[in-house]
PDB file of N, CA and C in Angstrom:
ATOM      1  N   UNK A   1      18.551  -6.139   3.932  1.00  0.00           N
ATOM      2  CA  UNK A   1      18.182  -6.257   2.535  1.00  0.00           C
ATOM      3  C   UNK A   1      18.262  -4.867   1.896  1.00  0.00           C
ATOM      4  N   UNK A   2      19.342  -4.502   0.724  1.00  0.00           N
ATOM      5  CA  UNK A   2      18.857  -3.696   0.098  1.00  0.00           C
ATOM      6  C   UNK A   2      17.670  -3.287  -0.414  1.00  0.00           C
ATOM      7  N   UNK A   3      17.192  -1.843  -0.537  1.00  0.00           N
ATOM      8  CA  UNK A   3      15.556  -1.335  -1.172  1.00  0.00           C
ATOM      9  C   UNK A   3      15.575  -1.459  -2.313  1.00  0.00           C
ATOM     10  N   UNK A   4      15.506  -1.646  -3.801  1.00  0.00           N
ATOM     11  CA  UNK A   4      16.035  -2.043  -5.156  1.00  0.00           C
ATOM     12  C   UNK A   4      14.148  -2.137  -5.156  1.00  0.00           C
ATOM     13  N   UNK A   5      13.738  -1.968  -6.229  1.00  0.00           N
ATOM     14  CA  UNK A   5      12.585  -1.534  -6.651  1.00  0.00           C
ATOM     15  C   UNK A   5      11.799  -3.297  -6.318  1.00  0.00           C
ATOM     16  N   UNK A   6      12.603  -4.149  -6.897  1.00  0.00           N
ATOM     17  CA  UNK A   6      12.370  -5.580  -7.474  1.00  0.00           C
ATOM     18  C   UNK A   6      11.940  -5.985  -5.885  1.00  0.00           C
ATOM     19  N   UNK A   7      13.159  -5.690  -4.642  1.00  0.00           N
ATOM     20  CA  UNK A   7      13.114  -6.064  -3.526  1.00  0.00           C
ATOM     21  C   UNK A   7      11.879  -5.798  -2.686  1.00  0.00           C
ATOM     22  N   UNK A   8      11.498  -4.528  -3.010  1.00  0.00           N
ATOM     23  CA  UNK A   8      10.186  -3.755  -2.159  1.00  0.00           C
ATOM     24  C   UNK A   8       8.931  -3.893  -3.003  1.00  0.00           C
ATOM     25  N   UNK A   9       9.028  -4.670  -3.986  1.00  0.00           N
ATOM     26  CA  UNK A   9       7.599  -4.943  -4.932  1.00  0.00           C
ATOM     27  C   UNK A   9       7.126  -6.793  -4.142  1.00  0.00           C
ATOM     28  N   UNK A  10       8.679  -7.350  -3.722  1.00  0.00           N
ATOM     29  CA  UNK A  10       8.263  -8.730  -3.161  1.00  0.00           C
ATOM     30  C   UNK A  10       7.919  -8.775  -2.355  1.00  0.00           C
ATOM     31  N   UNK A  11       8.727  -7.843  -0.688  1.00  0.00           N
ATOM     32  CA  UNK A  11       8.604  -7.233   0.290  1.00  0.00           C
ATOM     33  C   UNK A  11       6.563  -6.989   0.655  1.00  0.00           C
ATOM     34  N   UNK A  12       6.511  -6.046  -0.319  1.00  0.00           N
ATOM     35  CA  UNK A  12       4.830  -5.590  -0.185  1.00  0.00           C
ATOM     36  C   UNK A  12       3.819  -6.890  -0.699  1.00  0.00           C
ATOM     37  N   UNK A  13       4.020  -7.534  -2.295  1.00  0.00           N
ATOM     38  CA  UNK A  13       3.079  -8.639  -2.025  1.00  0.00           C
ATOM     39  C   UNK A  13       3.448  -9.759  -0.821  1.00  0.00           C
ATOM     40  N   UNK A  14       4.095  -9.626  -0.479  1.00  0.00           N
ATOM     41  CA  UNK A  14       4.367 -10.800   0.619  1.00  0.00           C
ATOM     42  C   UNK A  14       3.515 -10.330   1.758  1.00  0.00           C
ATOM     43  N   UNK A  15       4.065  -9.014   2.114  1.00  0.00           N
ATOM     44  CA  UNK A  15       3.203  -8.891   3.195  1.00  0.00           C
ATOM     45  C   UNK A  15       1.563  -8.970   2.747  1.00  0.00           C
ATOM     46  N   UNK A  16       1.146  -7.930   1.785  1.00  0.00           N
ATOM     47  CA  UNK A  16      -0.466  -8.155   1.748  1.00  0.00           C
ATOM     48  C   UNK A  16      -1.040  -9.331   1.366  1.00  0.00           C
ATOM     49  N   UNK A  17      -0.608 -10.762   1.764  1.00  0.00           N
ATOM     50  CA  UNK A  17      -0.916 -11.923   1.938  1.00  0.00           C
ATOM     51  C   UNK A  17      -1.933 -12.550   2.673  1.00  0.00           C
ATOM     52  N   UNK A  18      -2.769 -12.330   2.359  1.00  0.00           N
ATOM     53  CA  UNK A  18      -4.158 -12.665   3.067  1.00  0.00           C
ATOM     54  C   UNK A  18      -4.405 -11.200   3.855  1.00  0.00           C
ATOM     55  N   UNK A  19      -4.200  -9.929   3.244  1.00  0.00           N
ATOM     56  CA  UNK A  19      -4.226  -8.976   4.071  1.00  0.00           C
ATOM     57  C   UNK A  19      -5.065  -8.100   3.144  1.00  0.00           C
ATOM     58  N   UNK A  20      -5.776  -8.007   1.503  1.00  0.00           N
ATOM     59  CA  UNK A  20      -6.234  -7.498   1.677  1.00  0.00           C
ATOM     60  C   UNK A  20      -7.657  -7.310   1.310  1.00  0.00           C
ATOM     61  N   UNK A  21      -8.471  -6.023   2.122  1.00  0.00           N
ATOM     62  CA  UNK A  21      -9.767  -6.009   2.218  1.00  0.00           C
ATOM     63  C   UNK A  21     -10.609  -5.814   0.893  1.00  0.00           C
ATOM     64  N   UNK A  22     -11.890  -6.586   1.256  1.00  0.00           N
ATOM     65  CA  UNK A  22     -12.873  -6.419  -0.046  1.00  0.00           C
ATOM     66  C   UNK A  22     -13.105  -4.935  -0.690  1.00  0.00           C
ATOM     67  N   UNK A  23     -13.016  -3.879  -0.018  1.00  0.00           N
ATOM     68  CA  UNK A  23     -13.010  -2.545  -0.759  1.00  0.00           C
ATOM     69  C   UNK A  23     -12.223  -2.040  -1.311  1.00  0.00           C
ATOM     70  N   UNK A  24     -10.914  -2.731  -1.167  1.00  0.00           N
ATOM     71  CA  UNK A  24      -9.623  -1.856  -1.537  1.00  0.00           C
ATOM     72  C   UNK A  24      -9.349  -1.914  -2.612  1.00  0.00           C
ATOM     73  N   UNK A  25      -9.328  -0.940  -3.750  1.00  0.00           N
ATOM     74  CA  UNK A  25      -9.174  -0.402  -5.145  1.00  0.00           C
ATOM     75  C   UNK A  25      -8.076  -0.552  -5.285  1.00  0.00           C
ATOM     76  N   UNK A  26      -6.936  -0.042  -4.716  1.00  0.00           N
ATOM     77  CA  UNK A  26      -5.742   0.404  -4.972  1.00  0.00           C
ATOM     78  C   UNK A  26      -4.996   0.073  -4.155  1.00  0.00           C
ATOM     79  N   UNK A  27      -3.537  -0.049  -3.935  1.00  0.00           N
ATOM     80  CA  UNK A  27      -2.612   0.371  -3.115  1.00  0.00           C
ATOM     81  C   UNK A  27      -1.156   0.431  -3.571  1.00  0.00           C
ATOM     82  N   UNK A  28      -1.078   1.660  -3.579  1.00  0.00           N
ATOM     83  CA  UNK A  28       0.154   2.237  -4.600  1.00  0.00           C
ATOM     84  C   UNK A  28       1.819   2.677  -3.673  1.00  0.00           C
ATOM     85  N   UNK A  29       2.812   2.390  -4.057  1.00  0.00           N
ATOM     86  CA  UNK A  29       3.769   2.606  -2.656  1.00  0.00           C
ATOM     87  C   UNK A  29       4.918   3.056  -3.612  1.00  0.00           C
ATOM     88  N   UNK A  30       5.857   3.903  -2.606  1.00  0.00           N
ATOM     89  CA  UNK A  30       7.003   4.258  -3.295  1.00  0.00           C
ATOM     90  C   UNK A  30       7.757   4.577  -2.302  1.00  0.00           C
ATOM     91  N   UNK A  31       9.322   4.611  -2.160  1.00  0.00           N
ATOM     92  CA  UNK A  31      10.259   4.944  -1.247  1.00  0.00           C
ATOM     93  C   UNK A  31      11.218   6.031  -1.982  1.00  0.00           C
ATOM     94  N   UNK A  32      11.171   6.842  -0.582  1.00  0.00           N
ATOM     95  CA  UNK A  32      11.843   8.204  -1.063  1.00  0.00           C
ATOM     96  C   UNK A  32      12.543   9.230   0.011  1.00  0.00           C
ATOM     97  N   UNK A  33      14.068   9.393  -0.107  1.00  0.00           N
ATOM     98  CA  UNK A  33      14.236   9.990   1.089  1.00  0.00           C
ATOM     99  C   UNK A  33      14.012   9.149   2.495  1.00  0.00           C
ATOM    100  N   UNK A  34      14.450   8.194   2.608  1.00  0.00           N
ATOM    101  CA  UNK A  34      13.924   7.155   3.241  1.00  0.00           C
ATOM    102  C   UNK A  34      12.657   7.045   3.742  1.00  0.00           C
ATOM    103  N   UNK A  35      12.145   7.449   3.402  1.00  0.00           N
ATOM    104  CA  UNK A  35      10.274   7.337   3.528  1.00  0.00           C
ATOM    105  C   UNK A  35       9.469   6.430   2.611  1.00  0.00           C
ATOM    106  N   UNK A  36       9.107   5.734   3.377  1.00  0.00           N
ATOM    107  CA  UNK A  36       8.123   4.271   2.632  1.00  0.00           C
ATOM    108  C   UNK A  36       6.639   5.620   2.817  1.00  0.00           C
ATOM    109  N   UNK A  37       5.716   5.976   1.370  1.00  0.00           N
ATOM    110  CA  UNK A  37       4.718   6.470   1.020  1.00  0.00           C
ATOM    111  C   UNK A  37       3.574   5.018   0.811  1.00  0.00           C
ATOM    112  N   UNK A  38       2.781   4.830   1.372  1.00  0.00           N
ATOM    113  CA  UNK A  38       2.104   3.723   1.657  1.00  0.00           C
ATOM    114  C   UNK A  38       0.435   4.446   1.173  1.00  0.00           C
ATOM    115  N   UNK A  39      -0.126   4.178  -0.065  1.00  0.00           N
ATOM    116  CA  UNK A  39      -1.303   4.966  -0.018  1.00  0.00           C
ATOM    117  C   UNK A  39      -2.451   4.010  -0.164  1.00  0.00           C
ATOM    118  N   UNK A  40      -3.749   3.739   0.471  1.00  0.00           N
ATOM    119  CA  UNK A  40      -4.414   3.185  -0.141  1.00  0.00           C
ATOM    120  C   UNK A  40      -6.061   3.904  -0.343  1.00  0.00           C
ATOM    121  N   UNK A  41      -5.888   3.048  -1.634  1.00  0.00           N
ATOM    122  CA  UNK A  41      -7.741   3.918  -2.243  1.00  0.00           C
ATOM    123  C   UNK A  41      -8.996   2.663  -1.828  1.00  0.00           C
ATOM    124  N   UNK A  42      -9.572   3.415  -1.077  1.00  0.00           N
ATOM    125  CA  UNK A  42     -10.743   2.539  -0.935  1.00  0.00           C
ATOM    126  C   UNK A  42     -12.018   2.624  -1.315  1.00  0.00           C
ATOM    127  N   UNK A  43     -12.996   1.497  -2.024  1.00  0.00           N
ATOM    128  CA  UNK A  43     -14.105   2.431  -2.662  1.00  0.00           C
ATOM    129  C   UNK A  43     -15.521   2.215  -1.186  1.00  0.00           C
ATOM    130  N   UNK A  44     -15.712   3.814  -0.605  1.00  0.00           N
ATOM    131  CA  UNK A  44     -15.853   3.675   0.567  1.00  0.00           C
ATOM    132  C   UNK A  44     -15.086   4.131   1.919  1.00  0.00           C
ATOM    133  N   UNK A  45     -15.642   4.125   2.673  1.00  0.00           N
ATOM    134  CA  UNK A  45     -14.686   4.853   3.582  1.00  0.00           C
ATOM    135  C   UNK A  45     -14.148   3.462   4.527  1.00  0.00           C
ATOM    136  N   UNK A  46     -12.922   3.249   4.686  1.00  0.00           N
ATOM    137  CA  UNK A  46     -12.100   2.239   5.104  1.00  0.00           C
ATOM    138  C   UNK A  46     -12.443   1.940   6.452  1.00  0.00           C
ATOM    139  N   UNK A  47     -12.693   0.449   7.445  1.00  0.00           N
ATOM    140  CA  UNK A  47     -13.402   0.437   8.405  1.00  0.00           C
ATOM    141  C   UNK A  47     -11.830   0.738   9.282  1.00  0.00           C
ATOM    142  N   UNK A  48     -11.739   0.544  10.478  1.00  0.00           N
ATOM    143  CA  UNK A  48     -10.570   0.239  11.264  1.00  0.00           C
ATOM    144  C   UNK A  48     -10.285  -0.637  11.269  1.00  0.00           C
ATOM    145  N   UNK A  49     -11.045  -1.608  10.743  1.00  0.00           N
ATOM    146  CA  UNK A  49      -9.889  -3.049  11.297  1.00  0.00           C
ATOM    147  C   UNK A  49      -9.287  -3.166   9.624  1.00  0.00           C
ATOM    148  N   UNK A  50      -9.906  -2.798   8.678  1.00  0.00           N
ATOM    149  CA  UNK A  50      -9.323  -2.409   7.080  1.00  0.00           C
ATOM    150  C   UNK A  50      -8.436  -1.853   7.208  1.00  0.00           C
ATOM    151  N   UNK A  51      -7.901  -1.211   8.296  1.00  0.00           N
ATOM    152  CA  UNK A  51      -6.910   0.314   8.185  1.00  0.00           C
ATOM    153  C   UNK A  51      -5.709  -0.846   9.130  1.00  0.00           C
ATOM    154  N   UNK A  52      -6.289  -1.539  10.000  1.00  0.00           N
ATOM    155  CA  UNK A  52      -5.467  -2.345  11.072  1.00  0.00           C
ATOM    156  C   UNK A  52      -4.834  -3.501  10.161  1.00  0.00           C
ATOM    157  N   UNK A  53      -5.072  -4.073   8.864  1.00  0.00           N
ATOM    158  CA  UNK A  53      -4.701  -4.925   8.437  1.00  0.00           C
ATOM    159  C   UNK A  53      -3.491  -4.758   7.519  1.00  0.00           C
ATOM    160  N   UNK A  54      -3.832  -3.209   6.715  1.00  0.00           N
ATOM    161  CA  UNK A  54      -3.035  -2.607   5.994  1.00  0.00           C
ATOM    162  C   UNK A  54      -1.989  -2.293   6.624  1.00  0.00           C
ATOM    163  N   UNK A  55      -2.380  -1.417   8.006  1.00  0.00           N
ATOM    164  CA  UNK A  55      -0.908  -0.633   8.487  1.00  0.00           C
ATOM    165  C   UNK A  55       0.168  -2.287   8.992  1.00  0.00           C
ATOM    166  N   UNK A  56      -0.883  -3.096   9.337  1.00  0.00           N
ATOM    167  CA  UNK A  56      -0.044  -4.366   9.607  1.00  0.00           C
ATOM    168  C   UNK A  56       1.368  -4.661   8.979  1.00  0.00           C
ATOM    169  N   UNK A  57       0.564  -4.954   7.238  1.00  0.00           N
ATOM    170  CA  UNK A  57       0.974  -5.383   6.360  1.00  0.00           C
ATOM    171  C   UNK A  57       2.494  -4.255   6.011  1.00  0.00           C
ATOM    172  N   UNK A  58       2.216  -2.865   6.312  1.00  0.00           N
ATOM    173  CA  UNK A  58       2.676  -1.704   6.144  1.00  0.00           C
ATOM    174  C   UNK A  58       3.986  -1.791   7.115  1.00  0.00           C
ATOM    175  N   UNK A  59       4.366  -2.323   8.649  1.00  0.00           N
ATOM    176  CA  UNK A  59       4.924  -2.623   9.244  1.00  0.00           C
ATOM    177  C   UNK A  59       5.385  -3.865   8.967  1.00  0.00           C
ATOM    178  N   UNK A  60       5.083  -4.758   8.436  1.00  0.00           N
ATOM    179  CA  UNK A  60       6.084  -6.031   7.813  1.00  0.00           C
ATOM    180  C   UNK A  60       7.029  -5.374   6.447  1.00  0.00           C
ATOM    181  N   UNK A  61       6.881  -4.202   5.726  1.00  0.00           N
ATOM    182  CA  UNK A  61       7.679  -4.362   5.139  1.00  0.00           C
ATOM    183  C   UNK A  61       8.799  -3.417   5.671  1.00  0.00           C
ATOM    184  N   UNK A  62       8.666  -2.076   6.184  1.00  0.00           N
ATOM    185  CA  UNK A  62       9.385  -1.600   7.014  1.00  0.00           C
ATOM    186  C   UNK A  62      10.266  -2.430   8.032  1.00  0.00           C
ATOM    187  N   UNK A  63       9.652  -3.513   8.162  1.00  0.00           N
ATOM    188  CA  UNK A  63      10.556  -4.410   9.086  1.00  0.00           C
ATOM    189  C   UNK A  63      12.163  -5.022   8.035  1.00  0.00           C
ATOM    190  N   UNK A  64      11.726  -5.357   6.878  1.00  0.00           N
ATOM    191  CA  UNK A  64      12.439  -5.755   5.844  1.00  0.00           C
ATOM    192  C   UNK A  64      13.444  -4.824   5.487  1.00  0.00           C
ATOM    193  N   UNK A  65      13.449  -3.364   5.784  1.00  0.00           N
ATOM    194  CA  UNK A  65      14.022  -2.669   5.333  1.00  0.00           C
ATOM    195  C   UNK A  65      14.774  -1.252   6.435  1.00  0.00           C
ATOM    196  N   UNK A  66      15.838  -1.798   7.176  1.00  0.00           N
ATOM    197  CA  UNK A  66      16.022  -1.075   8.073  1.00  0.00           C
ATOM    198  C   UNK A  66      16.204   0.437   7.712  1.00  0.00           C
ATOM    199  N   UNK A  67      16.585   1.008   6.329  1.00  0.00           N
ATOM    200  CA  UNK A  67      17.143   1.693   5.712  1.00  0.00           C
ATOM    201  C   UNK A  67      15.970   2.851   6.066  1.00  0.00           C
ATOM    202  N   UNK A  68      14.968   2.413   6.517  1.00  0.00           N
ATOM    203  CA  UNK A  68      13.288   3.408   6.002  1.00  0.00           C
ATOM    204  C   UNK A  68      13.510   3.949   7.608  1.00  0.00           C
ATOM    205  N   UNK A  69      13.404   5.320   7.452  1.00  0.00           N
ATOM    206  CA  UNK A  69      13.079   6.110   8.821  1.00  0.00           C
ATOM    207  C   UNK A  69      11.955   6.560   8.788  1.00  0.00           C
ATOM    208  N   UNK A  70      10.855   6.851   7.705  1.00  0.00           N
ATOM    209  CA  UNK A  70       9.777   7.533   8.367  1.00  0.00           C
ATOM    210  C   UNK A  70       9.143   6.856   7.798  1.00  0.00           C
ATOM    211  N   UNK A  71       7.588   6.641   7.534  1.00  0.00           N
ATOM    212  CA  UNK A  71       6.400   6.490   6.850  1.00  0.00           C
ATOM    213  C   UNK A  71       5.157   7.499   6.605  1.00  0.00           C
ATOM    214  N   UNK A  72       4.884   7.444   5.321  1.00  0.00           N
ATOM    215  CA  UNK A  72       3.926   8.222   5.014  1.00  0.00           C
ATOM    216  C   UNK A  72       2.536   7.203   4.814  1.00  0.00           C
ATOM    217  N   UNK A  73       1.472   6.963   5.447  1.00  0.00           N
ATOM    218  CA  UNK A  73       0.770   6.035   5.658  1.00  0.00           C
ATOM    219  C   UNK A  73      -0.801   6.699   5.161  1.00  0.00           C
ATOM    220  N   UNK A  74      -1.547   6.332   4.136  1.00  0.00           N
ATOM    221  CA  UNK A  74      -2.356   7.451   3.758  1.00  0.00           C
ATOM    222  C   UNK A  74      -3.503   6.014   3.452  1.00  0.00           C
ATOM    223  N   UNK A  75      -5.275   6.142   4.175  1.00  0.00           N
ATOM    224  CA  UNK A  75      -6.716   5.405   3.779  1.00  0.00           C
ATOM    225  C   UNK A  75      -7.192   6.099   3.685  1.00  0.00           C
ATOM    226  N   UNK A  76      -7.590   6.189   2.149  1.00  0.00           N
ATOM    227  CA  UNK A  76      -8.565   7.136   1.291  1.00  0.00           C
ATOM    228  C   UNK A  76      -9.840   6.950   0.945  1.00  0.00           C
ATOM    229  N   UNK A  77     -11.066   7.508   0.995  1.00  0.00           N
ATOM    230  CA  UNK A  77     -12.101   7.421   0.453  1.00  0.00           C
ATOM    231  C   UNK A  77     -12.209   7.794  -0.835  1.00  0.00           C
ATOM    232  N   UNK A  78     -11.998   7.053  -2.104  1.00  0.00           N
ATOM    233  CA  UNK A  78     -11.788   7.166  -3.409  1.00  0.00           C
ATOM    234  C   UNK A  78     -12.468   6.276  -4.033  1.00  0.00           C
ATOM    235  N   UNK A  79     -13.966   6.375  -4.204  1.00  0.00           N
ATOM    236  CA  UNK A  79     -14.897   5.740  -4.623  1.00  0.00           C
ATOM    237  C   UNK A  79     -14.886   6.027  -6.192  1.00  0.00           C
ATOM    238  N   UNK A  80     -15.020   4.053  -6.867  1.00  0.00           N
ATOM    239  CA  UNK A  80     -14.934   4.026  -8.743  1.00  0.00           C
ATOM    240  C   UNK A  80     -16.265   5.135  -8.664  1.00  0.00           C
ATOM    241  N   UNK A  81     -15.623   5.893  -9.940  1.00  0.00           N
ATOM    242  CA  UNK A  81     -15.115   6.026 -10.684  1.00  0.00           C
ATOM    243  C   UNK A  81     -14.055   6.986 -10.439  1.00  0.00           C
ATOM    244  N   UNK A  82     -13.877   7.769  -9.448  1.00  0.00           N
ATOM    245  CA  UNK A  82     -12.758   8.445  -9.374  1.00  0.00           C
ATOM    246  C   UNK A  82     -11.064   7.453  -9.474  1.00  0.00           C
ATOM    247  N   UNK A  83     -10.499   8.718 -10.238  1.00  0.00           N
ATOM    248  CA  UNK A  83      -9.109   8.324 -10.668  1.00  0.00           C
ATOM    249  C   UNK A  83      -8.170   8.125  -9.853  1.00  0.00           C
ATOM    250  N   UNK A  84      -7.467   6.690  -9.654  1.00  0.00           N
ATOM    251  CA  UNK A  84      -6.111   6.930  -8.199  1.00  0.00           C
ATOM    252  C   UNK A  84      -4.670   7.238  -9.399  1.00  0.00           C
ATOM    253  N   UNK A  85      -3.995   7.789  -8.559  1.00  0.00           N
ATOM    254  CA  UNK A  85      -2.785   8.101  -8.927  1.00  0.00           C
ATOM    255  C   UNK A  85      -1.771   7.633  -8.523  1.00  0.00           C
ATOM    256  N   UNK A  86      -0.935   6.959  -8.919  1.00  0.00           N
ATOM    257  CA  UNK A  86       0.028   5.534  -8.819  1.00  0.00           C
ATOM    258  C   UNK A  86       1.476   6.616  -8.336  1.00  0.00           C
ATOM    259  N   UNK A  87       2.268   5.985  -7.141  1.00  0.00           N
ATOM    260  CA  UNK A  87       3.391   6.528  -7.014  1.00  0.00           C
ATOM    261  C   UNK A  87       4.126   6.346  -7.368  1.00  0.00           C
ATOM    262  N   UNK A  88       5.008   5.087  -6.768  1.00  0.00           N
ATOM    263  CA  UNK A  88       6.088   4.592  -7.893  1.00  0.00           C
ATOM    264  C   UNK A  88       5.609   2.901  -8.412  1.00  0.00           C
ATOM    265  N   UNK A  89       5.111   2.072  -7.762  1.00  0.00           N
ATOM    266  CA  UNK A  89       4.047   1.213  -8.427  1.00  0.00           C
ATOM    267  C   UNK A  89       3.113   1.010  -7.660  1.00  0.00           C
ATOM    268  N   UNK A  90       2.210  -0.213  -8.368  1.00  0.00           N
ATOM    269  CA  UNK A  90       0.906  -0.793  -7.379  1.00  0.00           C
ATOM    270  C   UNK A  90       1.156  -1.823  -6.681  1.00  0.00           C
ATOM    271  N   UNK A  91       1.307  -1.777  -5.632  1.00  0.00           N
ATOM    272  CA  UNK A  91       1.244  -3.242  -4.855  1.00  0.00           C
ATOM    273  C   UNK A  91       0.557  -4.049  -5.010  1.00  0.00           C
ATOM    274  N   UNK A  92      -1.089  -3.684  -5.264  1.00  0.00           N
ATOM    275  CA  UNK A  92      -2.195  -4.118  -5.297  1.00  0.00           C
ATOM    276  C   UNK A  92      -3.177  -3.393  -5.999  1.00  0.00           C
ATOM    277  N   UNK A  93      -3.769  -3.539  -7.183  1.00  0.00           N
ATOM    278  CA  UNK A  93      -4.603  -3.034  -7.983  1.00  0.00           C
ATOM    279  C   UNK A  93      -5.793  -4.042  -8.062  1.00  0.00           C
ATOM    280  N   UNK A  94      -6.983  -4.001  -8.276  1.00  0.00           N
ATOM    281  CA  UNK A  94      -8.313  -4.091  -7.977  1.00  0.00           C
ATOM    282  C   UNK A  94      -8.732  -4.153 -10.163  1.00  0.00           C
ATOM    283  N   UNK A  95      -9.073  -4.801 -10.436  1.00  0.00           N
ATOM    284  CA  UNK A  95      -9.736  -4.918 -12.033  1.00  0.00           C
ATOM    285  C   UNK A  95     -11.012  -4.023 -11.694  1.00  0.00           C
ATOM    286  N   UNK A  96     -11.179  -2.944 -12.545  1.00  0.00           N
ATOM    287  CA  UNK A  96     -12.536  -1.766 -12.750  1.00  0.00           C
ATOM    288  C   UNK A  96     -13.168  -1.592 -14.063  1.00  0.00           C
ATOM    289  N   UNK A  97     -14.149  -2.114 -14.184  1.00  0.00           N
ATOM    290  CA  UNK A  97     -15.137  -1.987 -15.951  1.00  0.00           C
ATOM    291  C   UNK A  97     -14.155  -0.699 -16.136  1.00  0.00           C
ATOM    292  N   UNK A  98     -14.187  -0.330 -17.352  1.00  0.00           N
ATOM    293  CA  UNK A  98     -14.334   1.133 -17.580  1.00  0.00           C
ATOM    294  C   UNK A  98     -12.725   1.478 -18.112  1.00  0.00           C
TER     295      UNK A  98
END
């Protein structure tokens, strides 16, 4: 499968399909240099099996895309109200008052 923005936006909700956790604020992704940047903001510090579900999800789309040689794989403690910063889109965004 070609990487085409459209392709790796279906790619990622597909995978986080029942994958993701009640804390997770954010999860913002972009490909670059063949590197899938995989970031997620959690409000809280992310448990392991939170981190085990993501990188899961994180390895189904890399699977989709032979083209990707590395990964940049990033679980953040980024508790509302602090600001996340979007890479190239959101996979998964979280609704926040404010």
């Amino acid at each position: 499968m070609d990487i085409t923005i459209n392709n790796l936006i279906i790619s990622c909700h597909r995978s986080l399909l029942g994958a993701i956790p009640h804390n997770l604020r954010g999860l913002t992704v972009m490909f670059e240099n063949e590197t899938l940047h995989w970031i997620g903001y959690f409000d809280g510090e992310p448990s392991e099996e939170e981190k085990r579900l993501l990188t899961l999800a994180c390895t189904e789309v890399i699977a989709d895309f032979p083209i990707i040689k590395g990964v940049n794989e990033e679980y953040l403690n980024h508790s509302y109200p602090l600001k996340m910063d979007m890479l190239e889109f959101w996979a998964f965004l979280r609704w926040e008052k404010g």
